[in-house]
Structures are given as structure tokens and as C-alpha cells.
N, C-alpha and C. Protein backbone atom coordinates (compact mmCIF):
# COMPACT_ATOMS: atom_id res chain seq x y z
N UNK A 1 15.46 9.74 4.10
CA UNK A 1 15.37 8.30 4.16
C UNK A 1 14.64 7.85 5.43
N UNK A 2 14.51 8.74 6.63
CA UNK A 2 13.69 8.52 7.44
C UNK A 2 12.49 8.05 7.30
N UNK A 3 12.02 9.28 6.64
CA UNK A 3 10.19 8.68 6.31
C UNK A 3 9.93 7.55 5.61
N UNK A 4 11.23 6.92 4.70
CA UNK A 4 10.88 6.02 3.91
C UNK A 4 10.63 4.49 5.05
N UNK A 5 11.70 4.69 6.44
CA UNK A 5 11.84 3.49 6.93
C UNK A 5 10.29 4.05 8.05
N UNK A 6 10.34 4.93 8.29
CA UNK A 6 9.34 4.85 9.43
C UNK A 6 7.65 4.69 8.37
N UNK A 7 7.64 5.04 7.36
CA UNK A 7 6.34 4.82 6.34
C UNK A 7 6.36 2.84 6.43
N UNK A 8 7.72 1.91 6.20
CA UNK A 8 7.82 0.80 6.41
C UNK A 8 7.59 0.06 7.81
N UNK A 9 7.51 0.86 8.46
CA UNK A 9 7.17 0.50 10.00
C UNK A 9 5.53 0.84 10.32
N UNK A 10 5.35 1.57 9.87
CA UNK A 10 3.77 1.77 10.04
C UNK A 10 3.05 0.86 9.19
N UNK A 11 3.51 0.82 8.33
CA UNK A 11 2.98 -0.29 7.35
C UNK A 11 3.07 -2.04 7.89
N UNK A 12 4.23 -2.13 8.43
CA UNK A 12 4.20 -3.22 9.39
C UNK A 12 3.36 -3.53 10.33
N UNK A 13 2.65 -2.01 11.11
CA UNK A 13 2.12 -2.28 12.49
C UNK A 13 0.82 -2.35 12.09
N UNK A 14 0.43 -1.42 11.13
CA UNK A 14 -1.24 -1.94 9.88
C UNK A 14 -1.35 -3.34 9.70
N UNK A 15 -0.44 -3.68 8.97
CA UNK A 15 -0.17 -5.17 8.87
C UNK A 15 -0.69 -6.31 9.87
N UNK A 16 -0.08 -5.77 10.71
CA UNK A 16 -0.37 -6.95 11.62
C UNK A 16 -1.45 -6.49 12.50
N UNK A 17 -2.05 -5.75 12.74
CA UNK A 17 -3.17 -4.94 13.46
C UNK A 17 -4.83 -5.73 12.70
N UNK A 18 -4.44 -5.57 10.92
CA UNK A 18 -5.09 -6.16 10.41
C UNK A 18 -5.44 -7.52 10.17
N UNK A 19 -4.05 -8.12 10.59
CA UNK A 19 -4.82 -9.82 10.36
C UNK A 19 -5.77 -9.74 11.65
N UNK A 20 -5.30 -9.18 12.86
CA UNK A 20 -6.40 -9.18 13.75
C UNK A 20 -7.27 -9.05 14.03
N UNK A 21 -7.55 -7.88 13.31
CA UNK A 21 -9.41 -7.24 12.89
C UNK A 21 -9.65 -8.70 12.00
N UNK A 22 -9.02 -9.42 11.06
CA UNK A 22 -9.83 -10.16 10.01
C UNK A 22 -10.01 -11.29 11.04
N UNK A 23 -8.92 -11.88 11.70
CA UNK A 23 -9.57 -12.83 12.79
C UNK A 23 -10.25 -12.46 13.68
N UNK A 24 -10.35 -11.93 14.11
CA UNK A 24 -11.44 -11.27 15.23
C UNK A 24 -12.98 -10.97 14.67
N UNK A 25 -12.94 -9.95 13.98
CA UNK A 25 -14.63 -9.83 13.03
C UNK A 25 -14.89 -10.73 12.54
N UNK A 26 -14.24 -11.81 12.07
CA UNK A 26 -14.76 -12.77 11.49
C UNK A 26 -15.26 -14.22 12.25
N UNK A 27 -14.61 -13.99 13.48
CA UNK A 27 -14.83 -14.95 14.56
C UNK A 27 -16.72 -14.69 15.41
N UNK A 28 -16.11 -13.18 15.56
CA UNK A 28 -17.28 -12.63 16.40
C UNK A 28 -18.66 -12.47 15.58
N UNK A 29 -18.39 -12.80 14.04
CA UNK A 29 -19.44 -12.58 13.53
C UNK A 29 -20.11 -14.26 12.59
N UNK A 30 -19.08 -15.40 13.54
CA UNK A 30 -19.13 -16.68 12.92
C UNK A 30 -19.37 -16.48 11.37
N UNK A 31 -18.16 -15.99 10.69
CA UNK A 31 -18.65 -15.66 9.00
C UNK A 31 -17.06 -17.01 8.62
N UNK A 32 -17.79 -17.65 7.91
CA UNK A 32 -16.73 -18.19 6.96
C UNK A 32 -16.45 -18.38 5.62
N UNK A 33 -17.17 -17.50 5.03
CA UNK A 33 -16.55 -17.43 3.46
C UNK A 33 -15.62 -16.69 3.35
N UNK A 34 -15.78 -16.50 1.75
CA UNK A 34 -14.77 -15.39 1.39
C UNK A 34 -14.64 -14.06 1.70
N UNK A 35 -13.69 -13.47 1.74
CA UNK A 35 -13.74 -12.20 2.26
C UNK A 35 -12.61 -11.22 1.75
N UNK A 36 -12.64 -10.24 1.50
CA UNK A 36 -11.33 -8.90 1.04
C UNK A 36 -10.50 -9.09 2.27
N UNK A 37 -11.19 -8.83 3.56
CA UNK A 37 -10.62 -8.75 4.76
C UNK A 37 -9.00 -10.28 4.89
N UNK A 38 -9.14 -11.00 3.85
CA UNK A 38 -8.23 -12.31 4.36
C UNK A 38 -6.94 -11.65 3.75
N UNK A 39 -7.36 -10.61 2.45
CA UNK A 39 -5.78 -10.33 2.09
C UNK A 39 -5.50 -9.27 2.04
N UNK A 40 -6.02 -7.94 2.90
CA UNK A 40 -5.55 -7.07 3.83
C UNK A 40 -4.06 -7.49 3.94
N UNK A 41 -4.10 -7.90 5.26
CA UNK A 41 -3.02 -8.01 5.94
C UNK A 41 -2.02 -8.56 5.15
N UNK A 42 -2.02 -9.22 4.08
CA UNK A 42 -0.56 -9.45 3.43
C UNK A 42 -0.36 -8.58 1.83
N UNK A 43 -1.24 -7.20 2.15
CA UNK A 43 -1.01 -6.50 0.72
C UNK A 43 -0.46 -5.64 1.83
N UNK A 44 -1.12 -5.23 3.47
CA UNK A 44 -0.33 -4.29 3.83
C UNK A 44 1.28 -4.25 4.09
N UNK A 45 1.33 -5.71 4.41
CA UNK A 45 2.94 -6.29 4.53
C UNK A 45 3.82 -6.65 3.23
N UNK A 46 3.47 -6.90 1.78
CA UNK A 46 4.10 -6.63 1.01
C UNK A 46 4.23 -5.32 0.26
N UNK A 47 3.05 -4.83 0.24
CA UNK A 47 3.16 -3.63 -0.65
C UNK A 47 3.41 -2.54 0.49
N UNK A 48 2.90 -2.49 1.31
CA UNK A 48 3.32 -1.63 2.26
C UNK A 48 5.36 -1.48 3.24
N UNK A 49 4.87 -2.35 3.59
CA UNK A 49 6.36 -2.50 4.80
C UNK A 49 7.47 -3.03 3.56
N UNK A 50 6.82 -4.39 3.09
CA UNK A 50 8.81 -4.91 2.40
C UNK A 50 8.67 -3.87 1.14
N UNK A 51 7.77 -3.32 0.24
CA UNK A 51 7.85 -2.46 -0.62
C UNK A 51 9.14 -1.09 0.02
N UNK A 52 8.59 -0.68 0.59
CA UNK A 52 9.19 0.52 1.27
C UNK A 52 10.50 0.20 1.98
N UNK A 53 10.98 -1.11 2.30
CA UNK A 53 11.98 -1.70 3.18
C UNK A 53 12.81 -1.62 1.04
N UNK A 54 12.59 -2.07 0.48
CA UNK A 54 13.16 -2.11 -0.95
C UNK A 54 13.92 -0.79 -1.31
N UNK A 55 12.27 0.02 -1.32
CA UNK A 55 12.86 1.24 -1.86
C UNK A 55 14.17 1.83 -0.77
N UNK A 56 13.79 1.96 0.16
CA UNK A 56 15.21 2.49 1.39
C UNK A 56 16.29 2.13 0.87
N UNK A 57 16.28 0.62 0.38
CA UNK A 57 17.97 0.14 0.04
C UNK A 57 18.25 0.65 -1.19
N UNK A 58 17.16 0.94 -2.45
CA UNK A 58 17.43 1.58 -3.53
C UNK A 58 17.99 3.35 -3.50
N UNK A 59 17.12 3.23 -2.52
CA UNK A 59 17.47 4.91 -2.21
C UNK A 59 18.66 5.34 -1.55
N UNK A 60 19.15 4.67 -0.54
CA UNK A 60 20.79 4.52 -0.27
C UNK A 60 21.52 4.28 -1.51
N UNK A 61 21.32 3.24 -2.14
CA UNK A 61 22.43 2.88 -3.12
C UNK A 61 22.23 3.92 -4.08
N UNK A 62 21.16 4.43 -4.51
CA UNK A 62 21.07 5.55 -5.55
C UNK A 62 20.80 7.28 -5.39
N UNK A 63 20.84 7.30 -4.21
CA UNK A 63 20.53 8.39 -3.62
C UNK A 63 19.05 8.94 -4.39
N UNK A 64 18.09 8.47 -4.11
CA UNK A 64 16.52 8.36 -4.72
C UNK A 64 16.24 9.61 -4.26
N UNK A 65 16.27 10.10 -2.85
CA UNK A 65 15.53 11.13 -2.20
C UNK A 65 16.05 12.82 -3.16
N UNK A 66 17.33 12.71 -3.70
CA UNK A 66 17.71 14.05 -4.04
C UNK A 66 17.10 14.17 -5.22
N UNK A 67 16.14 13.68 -5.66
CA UNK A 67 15.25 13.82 -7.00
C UNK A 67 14.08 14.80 -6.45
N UNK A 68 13.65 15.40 -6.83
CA UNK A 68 12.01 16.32 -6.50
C UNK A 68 10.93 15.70 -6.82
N UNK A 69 11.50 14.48 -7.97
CA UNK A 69 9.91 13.84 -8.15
C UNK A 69 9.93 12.83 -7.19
N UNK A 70 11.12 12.23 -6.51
CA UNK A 70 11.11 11.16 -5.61
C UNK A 70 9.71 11.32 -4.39
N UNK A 71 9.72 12.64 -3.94
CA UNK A 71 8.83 13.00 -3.07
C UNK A 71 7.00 12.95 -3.68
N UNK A 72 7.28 13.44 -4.84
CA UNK A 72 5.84 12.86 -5.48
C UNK A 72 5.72 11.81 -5.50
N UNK A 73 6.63 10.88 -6.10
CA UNK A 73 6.44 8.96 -5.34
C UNK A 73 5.98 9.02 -4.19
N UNK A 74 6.69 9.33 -3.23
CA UNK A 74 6.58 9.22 -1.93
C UNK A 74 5.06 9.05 -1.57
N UNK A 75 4.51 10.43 -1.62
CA UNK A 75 3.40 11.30 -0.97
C UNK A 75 1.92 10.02 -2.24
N UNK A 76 2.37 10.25 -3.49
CA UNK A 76 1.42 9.61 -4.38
C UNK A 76 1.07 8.06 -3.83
N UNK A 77 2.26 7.20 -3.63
CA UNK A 77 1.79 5.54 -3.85
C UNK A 77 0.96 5.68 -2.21
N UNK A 78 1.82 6.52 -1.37
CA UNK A 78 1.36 6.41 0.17
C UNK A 78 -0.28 6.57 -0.03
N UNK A 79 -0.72 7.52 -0.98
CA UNK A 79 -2.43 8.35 -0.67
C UNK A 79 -2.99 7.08 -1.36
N UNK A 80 -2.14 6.29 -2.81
CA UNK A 80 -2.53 4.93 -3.71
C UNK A 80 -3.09 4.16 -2.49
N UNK A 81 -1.96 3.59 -1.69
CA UNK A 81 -2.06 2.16 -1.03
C UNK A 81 -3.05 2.50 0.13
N UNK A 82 -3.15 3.88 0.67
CA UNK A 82 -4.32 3.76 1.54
C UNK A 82 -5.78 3.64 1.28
N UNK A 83 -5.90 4.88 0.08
CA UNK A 83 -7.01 4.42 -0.55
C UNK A 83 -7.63 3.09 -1.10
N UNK A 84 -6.52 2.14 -1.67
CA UNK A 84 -6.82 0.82 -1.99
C UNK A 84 -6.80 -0.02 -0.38
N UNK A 85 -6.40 0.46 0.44
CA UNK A 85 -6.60 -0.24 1.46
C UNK A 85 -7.27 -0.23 2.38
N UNK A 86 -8.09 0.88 2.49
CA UNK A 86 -9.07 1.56 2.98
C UNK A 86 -10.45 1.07 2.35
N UNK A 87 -10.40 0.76 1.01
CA UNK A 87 -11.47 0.54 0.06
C UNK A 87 -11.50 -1.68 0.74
N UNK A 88 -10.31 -1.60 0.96
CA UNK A 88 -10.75 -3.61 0.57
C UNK A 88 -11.13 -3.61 1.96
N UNK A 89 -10.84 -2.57 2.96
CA UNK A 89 -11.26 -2.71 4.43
C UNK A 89 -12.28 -2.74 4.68
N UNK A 90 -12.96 -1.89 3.94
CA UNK A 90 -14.52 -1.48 4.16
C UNK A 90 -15.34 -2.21 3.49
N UNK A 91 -15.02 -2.97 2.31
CA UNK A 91 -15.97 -4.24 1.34
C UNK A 91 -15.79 -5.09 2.07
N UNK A 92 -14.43 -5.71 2.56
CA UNK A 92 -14.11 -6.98 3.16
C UNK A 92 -15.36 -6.71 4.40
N UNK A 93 -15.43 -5.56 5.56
CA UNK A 93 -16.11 -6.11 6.27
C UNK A 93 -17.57 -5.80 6.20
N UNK A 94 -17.83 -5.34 5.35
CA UNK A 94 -19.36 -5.14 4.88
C UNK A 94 -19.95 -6.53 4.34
N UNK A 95 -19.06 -7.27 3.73
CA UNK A 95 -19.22 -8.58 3.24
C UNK A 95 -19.37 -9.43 4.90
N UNK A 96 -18.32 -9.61 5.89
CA UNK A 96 -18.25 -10.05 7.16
C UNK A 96 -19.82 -9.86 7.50
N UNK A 97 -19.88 -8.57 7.43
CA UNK A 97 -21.68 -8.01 7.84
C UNK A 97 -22.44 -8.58 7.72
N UNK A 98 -22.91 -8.90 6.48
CA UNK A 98 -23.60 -9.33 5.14
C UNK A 98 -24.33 -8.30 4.47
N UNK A 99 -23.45 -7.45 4.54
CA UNK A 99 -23.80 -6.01 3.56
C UNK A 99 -23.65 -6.37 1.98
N UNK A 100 -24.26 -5.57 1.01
CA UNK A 100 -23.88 -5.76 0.14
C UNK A 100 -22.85 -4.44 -0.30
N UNK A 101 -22.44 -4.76 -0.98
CA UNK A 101 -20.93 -3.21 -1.85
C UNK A 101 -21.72 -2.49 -2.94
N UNK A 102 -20.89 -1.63 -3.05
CA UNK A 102 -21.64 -0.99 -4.41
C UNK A 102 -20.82 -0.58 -4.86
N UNK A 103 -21.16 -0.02 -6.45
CA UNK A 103 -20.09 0.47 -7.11
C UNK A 103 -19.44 1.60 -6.98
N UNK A 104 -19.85 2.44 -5.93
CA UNK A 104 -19.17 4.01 -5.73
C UNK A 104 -17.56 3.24 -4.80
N UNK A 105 -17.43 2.15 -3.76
CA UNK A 105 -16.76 1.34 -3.10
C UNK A 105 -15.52 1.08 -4.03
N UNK A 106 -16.03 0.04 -5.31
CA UNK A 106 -15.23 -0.39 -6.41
C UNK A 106 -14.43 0.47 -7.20
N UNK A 107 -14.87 2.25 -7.18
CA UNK A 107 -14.78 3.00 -8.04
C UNK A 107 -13.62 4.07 -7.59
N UNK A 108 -13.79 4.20 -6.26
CA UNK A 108 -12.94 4.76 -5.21
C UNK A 108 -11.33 4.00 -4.99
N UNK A 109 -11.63 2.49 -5.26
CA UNK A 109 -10.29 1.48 -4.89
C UNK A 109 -9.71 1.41 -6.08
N UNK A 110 -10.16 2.08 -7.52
CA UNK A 110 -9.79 1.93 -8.63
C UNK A 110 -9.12 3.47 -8.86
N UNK A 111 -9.84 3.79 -8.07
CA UNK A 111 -8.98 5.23 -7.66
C UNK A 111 -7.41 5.50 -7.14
N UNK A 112 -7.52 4.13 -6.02
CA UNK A 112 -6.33 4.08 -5.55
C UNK A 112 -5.50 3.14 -6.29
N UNK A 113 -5.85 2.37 -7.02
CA UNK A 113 -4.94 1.18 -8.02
C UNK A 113 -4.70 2.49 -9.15
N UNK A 114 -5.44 3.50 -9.52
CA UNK A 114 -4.60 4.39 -10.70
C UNK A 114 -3.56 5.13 -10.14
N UNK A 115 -3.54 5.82 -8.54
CA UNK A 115 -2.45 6.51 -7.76
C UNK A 115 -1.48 5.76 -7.57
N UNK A 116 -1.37 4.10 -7.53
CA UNK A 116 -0.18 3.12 -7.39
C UNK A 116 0.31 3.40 -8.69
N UNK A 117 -0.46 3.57 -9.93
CA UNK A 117 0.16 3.40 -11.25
C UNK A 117 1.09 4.13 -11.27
N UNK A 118 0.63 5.69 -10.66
CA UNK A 118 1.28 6.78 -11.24
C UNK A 118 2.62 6.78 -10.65
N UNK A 119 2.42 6.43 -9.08
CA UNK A 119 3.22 6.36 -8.56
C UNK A 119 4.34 5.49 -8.45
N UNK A 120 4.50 4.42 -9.28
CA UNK A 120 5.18 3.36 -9.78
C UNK A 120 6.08 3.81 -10.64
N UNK A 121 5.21 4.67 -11.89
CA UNK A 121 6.10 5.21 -12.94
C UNK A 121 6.86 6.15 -12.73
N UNK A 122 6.34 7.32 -11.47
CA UNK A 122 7.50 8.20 -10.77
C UNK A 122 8.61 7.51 -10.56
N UNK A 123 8.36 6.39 -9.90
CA UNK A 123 9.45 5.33 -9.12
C UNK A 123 10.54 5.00 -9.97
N UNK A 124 9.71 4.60 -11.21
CA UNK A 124 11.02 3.90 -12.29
C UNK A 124 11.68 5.01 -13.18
N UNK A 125 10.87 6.30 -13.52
CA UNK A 125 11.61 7.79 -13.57
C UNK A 125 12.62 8.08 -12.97
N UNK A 126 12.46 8.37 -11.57
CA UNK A 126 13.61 8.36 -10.53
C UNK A 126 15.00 7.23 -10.61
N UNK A 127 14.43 6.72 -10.49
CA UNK A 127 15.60 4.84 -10.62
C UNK A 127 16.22 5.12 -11.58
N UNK A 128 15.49 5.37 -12.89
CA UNK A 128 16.30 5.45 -14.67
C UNK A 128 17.12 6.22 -14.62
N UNK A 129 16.76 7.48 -13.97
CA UNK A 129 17.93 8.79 -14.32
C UNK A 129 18.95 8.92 -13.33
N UNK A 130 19.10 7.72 -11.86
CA UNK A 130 19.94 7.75 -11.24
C UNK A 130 21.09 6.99 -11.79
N UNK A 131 20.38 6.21 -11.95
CA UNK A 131 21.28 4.62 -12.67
C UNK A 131 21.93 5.23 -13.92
N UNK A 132 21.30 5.35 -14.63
CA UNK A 132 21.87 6.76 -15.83
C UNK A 132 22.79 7.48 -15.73
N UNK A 133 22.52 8.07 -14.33
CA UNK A 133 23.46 9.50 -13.76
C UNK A 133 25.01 8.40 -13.46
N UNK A 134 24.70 7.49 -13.00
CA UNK A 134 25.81 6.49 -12.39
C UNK A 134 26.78 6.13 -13.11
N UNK A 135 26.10 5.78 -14.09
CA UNK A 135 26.85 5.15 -15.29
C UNK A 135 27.99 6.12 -16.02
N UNK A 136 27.41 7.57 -15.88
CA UNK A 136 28.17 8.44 -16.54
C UNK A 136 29.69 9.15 -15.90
């Protein structure tokens, strides 16, 4: 349960590290449109930090971690959410730039939105057969 709260703490300090890069690059580069870079920082703080602040309390109440696939959750949504977050980091400020994106960019973050999938359905695997186990 450690890694789950300290994975929620790093995800916090991304979080907020990132609204800074988006105010800052975007200041220093007088850009005011739209940008990936504006919702960074609150995918890293929901999906990242309170996501993981969730699972901890699920995982106490259900004992989540003594599953073997729990750890494939684990390791899977973590490689998901960086890759997707890594991907809107690098469009968002290529856009700041006035770069244009390309589709290898789009193709890579769709990469990481299929590792959230998988890793979601581990999640509700795990959950079903505890809650299951509970009941019995």
C-alpha cells in the first residue's frame, strides 16, 4: 500500500510542477490560445494523485494488493498515464512553440489511453473477486 500512496504523491508534485511549466511557457512565449498544456495539470491531479488516493482506500477496505493481478494494475495504468501524459506534454508545448504535431505524437498517446483501458479492467477484476470473496 506504500507505493500506492507514494505513486499519489508524486502524482501530486507532477501536478502542480505542471500548472507551472503551463504558466510559465506560456507567459515567456506570450502564447494565448489553446493549448494541451492547460489540462495537464488537472488530468495529473485527478487521474493521477485523487485516482490513486481512491484506490489506497479501496485497497485497505478490500485488501486489493494480495491479488497478483493487482500489481499488473499497478505497473500498467502507471506506464498508461505517463505515456498519455508525456504525449499531451509534448503537443501542448509544441503548439506553445508554434510547432506543428504529427500523427506518430497522436498515435503514441493512444497508446497510452489503450494501457489506461487495460489497466482499468485489471482494476475492476481485482475489486469483483474481492467484493465476491467478501460476500462469501
Amino acid at each position: 500500500m506504500r507505493k500506492i500512496f507514494i505513486a499519489a504523491a508524486v502524482y501530486m508534485g507532477l501536478g502542480l510542477v505542471s500548472g507551472l511549466y503551463y504558466r510559465e511557457l506560456t507567459k515567456a512565449n506570450n502564447f494565448t490560445g489553446d493549448t494541451q498544456l492547460a489540462v495537464v495539470h488537472t488530468h495529473l491531479l485527478a487521474l493521477g494523485m485523487l485516482f490513486f488516493l481512491i484506490v489506497l482506500g479501496l485497497a485497505k477496505q478490500f485488501d486489493l494488493t494480495s491479488s497478483r493481478l493487482f500489481g499488473w494494475f499497478f505497473w500498467i495504468y502507471n506506464a498508461g498515464l505517463v505515456v498519455t501524459i508525456g504525449m499531451m506534454t509534448v503537443h501542448g508545448t509544441m503548439t506553445v512553440l508554434g510547432h506543428e504535431s504529427n500523427a506518430a505524437i497522436a498515435g503514441i498517446a493512444g497508446l497510452g489511453h489503450i494501457l489506461l483501458t487495460v489497466a482499468l479492467v485489471l482494476l475492476f477484476v481485482v475489486l469483483g473477486r474481492r467484493v465476491t470473496d467478501r460476500k462469501a
